[in-house]
PDB file of N, CA and C in Angstrom:
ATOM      1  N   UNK A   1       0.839  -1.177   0.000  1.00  0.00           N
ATOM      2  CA  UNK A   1       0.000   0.000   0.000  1.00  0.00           C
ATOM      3  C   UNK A   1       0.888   1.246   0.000  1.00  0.00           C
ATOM      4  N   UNK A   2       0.632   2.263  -0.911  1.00  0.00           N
ATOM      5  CA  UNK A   2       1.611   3.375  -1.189  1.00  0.00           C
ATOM      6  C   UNK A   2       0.877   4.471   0.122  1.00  0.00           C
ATOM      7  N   UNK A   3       2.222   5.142   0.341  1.00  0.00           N
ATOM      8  CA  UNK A   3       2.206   5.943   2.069  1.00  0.00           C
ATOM      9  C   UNK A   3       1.750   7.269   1.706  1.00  0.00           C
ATOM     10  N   UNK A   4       1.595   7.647   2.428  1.00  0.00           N
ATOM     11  CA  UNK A   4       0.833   9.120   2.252  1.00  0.00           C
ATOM     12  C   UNK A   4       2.103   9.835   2.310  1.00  0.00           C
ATOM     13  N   UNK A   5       3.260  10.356   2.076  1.00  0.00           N
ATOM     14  CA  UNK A   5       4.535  10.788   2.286  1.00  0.00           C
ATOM     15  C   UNK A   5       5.565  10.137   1.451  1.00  0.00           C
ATOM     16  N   UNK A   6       6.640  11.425   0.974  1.00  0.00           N
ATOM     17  CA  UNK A   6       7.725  10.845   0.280  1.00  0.00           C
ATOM     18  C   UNK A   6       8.820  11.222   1.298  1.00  0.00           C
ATOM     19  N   UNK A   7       9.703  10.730   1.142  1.00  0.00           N
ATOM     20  CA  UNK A   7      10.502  10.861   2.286  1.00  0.00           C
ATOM     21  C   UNK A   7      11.811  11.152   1.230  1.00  0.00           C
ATOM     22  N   UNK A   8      12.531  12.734   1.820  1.00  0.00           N
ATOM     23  CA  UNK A   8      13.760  13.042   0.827  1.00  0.00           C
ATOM     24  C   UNK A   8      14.852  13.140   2.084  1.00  0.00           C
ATOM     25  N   UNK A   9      15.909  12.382   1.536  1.00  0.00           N
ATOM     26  CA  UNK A   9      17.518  12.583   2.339  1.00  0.00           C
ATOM     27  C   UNK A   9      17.936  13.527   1.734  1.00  0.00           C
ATOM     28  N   UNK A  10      18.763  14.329   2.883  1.00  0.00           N
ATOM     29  CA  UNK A  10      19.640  15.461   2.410  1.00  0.00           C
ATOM     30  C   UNK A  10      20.892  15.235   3.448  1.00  0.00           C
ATOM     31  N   UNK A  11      21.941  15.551   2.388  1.00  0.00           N
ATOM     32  CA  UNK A  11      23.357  15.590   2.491  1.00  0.00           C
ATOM     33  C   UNK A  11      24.205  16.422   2.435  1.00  0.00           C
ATOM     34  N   UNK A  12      24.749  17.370   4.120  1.00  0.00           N
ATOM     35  CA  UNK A  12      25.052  18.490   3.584  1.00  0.00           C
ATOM     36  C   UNK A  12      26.801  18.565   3.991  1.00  0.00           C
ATOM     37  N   UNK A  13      27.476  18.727   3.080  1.00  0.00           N
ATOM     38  CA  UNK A  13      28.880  19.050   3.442  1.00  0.00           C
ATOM     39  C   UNK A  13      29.386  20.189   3.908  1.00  0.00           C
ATOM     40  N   UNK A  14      31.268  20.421   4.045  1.00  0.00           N
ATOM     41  CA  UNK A  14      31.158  21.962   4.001  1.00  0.00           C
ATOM     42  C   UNK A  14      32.107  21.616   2.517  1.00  0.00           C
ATOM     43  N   UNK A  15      32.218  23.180   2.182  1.00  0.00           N
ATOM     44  CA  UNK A  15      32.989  23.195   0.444  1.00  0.00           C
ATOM     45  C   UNK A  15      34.498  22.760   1.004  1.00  0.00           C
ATOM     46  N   UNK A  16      34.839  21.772  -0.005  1.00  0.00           N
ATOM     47  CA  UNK A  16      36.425  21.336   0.027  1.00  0.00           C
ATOM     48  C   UNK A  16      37.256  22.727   0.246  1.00  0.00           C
ATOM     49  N   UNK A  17      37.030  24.110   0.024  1.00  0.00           N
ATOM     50  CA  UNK A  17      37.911  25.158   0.425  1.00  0.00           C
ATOM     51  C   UNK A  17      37.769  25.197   1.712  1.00  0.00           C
ATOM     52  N   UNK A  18      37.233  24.789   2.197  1.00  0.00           N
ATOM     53  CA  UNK A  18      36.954  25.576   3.561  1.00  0.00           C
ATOM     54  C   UNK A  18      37.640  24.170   4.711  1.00  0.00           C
ATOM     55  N   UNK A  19      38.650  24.581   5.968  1.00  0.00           N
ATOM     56  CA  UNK A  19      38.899  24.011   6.871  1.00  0.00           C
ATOM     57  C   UNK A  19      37.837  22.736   7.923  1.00  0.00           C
ATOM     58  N   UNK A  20      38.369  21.927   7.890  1.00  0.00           N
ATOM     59  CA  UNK A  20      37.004  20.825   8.248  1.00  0.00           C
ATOM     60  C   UNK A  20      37.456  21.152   9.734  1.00  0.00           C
ATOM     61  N   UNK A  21      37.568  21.780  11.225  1.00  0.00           N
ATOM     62  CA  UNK A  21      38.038  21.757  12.725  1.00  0.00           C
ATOM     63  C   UNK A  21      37.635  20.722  13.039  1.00  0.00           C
ATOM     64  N   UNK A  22      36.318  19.831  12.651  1.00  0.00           N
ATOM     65  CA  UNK A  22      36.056  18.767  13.739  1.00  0.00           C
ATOM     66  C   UNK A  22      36.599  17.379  12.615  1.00  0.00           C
ATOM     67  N   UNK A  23      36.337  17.985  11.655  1.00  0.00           N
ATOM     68  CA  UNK A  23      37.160  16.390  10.891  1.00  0.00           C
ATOM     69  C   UNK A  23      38.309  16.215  10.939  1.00  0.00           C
ATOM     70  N   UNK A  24      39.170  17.429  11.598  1.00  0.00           N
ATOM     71  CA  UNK A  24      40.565  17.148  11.803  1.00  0.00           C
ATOM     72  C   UNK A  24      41.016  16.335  13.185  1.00  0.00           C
ATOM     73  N   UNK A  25      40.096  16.935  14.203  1.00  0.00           N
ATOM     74  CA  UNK A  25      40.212  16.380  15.710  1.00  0.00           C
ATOM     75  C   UNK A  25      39.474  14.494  15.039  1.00  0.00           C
ATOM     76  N   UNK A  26      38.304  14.414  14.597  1.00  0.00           N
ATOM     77  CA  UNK A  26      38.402  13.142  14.544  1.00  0.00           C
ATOM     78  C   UNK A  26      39.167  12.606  13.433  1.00  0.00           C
ATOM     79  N   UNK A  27      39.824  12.994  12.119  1.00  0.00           N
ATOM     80  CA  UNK A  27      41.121  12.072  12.113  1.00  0.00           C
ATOM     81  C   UNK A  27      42.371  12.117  13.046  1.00  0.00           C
ATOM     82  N   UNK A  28      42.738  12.904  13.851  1.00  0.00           N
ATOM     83  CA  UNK A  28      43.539  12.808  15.067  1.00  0.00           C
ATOM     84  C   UNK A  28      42.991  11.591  15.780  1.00  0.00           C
ATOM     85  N   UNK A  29      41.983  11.510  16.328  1.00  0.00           N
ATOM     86  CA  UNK A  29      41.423  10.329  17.046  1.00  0.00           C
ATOM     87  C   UNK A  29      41.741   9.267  16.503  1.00  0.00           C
ATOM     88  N   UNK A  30      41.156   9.150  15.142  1.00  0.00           N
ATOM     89  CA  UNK A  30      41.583   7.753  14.229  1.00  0.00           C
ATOM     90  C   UNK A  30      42.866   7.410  14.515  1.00  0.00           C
ATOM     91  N   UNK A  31      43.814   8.355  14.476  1.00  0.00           N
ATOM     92  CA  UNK A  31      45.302   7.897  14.226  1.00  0.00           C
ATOM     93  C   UNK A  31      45.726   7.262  15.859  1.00  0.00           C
ATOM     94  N   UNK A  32      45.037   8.704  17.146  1.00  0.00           N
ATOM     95  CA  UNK A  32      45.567   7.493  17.881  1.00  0.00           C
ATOM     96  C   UNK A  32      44.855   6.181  18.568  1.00  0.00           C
ATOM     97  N   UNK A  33      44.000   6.166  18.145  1.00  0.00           N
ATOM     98  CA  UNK A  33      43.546   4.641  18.100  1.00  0.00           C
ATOM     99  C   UNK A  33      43.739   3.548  17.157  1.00  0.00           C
ATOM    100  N   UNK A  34      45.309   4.046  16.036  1.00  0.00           N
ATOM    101  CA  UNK A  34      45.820   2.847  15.355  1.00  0.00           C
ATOM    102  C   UNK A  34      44.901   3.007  14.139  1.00  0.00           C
ATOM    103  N   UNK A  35      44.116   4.139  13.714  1.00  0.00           N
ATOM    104  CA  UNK A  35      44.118   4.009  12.233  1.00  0.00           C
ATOM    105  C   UNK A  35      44.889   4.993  11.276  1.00  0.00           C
ATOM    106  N   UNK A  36      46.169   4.989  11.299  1.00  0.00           N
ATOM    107  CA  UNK A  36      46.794   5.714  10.662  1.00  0.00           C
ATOM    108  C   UNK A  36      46.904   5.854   8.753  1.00  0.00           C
ATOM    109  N   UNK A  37      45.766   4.900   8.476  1.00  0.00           N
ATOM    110  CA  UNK A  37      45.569   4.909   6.619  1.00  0.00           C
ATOM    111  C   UNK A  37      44.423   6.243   6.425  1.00  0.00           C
ATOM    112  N   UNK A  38      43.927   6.718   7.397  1.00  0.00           N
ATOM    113  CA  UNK A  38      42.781   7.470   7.045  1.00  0.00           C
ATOM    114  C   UNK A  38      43.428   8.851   6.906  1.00  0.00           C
ATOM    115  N   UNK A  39      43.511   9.647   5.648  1.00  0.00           N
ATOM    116  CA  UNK A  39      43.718  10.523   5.546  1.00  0.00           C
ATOM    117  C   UNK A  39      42.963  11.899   5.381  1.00  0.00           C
ATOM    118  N   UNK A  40      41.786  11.715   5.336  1.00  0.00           N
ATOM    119  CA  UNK A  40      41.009  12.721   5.566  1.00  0.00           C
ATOM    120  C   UNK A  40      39.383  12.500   5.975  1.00  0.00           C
ATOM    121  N   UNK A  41      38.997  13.259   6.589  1.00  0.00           N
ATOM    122  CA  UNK A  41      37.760  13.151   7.460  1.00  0.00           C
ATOM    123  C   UNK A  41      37.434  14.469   7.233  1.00  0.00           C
ATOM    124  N   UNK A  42      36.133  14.649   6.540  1.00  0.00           N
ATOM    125  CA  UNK A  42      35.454  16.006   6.271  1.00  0.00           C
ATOM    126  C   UNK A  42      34.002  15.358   7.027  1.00  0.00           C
ATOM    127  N   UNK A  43      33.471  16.247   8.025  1.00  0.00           N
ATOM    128  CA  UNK A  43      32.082  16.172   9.021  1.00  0.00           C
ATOM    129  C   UNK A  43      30.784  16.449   8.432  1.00  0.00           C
ATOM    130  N   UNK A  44      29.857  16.195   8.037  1.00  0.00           N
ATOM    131  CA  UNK A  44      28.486  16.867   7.407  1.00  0.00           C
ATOM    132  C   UNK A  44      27.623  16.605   8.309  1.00  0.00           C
ATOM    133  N   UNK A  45      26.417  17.159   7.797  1.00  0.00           N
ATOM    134  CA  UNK A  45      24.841  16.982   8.251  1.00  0.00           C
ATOM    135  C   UNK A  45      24.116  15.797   7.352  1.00  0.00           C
ATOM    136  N   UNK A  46      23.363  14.950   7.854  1.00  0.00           N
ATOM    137  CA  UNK A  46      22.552  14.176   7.075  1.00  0.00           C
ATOM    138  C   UNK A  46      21.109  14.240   7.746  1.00  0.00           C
ATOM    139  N   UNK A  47      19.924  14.894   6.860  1.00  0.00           N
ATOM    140  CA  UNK A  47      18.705  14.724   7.570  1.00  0.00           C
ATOM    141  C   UNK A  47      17.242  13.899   6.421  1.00  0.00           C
ATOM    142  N   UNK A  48      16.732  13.959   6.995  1.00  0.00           N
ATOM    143  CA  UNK A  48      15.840  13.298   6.371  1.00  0.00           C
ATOM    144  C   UNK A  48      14.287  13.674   6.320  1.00  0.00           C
ATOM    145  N   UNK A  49      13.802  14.275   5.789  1.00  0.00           N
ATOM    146  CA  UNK A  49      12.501  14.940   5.073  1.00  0.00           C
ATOM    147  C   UNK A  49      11.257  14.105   4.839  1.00  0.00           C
ATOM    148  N   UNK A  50      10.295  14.017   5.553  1.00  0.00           N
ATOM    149  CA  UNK A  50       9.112  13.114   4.970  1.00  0.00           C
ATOM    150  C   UNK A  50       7.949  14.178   4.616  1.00  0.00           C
ATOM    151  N   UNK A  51       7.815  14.419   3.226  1.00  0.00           N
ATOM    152  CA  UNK A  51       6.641  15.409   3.067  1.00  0.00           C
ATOM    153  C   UNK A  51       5.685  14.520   2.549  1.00  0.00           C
ATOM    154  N   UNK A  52       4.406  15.473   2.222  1.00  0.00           N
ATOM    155  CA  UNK A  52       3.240  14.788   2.101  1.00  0.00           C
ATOM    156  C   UNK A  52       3.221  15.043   1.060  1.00  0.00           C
ATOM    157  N   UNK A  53       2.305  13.513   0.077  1.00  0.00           N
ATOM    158  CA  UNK A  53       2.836  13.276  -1.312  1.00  0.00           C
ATOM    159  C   UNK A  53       1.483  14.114  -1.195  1.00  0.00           C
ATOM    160  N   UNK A  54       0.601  14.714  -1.002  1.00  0.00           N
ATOM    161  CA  UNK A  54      -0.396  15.511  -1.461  1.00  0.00           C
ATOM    162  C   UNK A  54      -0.115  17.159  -2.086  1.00  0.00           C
ATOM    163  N   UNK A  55       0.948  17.613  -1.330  1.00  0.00           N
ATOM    164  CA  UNK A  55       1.224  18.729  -1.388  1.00  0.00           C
ATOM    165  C   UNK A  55       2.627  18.667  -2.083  1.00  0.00           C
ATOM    166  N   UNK A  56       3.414  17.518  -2.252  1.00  0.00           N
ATOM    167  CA  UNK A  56       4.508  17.468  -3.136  1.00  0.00           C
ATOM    168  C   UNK A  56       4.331  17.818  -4.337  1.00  0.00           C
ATOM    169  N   UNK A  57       3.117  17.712  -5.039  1.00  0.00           N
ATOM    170  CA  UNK A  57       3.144  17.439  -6.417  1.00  0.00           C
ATOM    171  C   UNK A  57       4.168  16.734  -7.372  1.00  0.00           C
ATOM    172  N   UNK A  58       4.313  17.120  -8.753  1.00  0.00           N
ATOM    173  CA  UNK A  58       4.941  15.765  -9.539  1.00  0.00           C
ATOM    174  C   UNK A  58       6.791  16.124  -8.941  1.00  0.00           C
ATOM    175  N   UNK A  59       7.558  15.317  -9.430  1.00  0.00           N
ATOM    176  CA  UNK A  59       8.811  15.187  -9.278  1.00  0.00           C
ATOM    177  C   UNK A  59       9.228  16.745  -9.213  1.00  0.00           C
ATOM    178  N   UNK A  60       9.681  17.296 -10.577  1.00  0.00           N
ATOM    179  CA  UNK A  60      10.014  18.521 -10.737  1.00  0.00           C
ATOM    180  C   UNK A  60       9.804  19.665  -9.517  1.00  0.00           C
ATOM    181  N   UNK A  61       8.144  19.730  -9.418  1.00  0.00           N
ATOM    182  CA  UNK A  61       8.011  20.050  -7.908  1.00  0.00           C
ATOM    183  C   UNK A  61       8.663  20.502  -6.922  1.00  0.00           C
ATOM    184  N   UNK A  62       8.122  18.836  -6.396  1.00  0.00           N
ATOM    185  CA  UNK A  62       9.122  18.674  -5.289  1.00  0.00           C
ATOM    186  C   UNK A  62      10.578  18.697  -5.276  1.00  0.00           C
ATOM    187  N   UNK A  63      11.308  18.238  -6.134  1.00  0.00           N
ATOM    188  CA  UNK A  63      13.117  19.134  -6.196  1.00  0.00           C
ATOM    189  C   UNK A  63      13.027  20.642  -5.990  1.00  0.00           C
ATOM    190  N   UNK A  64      11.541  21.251  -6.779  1.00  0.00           N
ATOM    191  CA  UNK A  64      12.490  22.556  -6.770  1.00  0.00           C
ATOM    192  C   UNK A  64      11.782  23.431  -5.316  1.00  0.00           C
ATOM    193  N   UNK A  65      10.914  22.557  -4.583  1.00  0.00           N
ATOM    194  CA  UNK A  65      10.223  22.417  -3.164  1.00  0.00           C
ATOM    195  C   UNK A  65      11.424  22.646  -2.117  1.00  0.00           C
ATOM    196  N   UNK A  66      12.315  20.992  -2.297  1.00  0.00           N
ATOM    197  CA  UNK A  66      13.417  20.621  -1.629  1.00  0.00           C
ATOM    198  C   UNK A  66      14.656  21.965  -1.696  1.00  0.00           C
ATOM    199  N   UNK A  67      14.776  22.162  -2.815  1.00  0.00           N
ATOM    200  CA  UNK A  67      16.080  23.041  -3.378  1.00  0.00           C
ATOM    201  C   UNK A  67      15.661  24.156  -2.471  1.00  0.00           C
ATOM    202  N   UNK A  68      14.482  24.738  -2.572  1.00  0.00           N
ATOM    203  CA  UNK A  68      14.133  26.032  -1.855  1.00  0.00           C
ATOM    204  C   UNK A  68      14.330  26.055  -0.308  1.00  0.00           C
ATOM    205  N   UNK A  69      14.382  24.905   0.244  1.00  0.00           N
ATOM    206  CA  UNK A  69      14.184  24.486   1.484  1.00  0.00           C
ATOM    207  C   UNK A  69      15.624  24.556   2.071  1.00  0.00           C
ATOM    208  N   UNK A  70      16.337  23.749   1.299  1.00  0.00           N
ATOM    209  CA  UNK A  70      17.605  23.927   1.391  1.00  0.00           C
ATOM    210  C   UNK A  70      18.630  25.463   1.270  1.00  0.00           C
ATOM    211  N   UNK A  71      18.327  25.962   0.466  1.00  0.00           N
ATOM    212  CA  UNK A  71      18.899  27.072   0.062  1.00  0.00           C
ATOM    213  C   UNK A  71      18.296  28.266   1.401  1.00  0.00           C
ATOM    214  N   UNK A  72      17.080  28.067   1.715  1.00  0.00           N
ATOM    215  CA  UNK A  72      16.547  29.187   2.329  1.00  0.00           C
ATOM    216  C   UNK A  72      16.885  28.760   3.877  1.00  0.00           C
ATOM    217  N   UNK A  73      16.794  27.405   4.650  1.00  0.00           N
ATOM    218  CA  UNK A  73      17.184  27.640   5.757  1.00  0.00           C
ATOM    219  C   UNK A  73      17.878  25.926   6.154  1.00  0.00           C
ATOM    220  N   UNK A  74      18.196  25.177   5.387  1.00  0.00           N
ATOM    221  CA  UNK A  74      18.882  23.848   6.141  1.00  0.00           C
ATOM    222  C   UNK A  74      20.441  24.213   5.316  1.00  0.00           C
ATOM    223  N   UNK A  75      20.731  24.835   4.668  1.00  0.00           N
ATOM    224  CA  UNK A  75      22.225  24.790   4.392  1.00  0.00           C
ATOM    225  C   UNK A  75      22.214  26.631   4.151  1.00  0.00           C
ATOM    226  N   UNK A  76      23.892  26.812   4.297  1.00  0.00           N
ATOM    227  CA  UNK A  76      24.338  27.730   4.269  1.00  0.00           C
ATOM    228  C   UNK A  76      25.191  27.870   3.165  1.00  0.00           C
ATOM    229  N   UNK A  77      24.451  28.638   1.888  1.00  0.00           N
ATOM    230  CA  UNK A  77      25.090  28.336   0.861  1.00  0.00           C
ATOM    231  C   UNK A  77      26.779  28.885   0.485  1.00  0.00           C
ATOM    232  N   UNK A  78      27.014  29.869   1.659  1.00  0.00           N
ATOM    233  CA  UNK A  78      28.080  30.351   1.629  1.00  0.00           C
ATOM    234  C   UNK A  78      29.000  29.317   1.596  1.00  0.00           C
ATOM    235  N   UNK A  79      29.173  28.068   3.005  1.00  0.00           N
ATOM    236  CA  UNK A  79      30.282  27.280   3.381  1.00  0.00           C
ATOM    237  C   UNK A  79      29.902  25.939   2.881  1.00  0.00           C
ATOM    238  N   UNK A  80      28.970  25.717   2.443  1.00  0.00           N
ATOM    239  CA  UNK A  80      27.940  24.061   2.159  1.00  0.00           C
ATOM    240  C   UNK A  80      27.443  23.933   0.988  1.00  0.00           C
ATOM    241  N   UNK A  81      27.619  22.606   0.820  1.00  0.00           N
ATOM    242  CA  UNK A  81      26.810  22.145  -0.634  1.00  0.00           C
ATOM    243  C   UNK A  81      25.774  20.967  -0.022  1.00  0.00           C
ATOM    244  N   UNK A  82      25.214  20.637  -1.221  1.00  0.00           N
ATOM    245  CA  UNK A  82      24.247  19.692  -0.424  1.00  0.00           C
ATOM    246  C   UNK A  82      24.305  18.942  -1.735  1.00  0.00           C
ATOM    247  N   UNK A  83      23.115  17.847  -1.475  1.00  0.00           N
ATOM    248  CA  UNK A  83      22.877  16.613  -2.127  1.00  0.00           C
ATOM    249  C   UNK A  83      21.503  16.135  -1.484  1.00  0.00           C
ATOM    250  N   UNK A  84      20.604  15.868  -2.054  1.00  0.00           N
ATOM    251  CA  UNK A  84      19.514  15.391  -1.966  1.00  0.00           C
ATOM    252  C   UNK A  84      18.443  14.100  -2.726  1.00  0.00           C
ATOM    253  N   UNK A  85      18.188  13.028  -2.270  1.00  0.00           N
ATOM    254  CA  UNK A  85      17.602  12.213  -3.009  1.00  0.00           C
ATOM    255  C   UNK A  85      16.155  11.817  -2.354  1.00  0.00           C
ATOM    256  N   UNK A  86      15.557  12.151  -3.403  1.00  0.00           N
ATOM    257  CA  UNK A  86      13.645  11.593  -2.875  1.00  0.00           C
ATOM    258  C   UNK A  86      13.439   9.973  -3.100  1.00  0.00           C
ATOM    259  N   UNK A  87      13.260   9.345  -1.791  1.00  0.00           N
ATOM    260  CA  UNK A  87      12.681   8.116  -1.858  1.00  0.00           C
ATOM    261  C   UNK A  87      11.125   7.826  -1.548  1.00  0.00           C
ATOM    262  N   UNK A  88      10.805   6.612  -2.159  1.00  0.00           N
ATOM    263  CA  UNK A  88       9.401   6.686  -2.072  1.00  0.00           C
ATOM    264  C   UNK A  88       9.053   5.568  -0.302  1.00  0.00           C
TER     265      UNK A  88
END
């Protein structure tokens, strides 16, 4: 039975220019707990979105629903990129 809701993941990084502070302290950690192959650790946000397929409308839509959402208050387009995928 199809759900009343689509549910979209979002994936937010910071931009490869920009200094990762906490991905550096946890590859420090890695190393001294003996994983010294890991050479880089960049930190993100991952959240997850369940809207209502009533008010989603068709695909197109909802991306440019999501995009707005994103841009206007879950990422900071200055330091972050994102990534987003709608599952059903």
């Amino acid at each position: 039975m199809p759900t009343d809701t689509v549910k979209v993941k979002v994936i937010v990084t910071l931009k490869p220019t920009l200094l990762d502070a906490q991905g550096r302290v946890v590859k420090s950690a890695l190393h001294s707990l003996g994983y010294s192959a890991v050479n880089q650790v960049r930190i993100g946000k991952y959240m997850e979105l369940e809207i209502s397929r009533a008010t989603a409308g068709d695909a197109a839509a909802l991306d440019a629903t999501v995009k707005e959402m994103c841009d206007r208050l879950l990422v900071n387009p200055v330091i972050e990129n994102y990534s987003f995928e709608v599952t059903e």
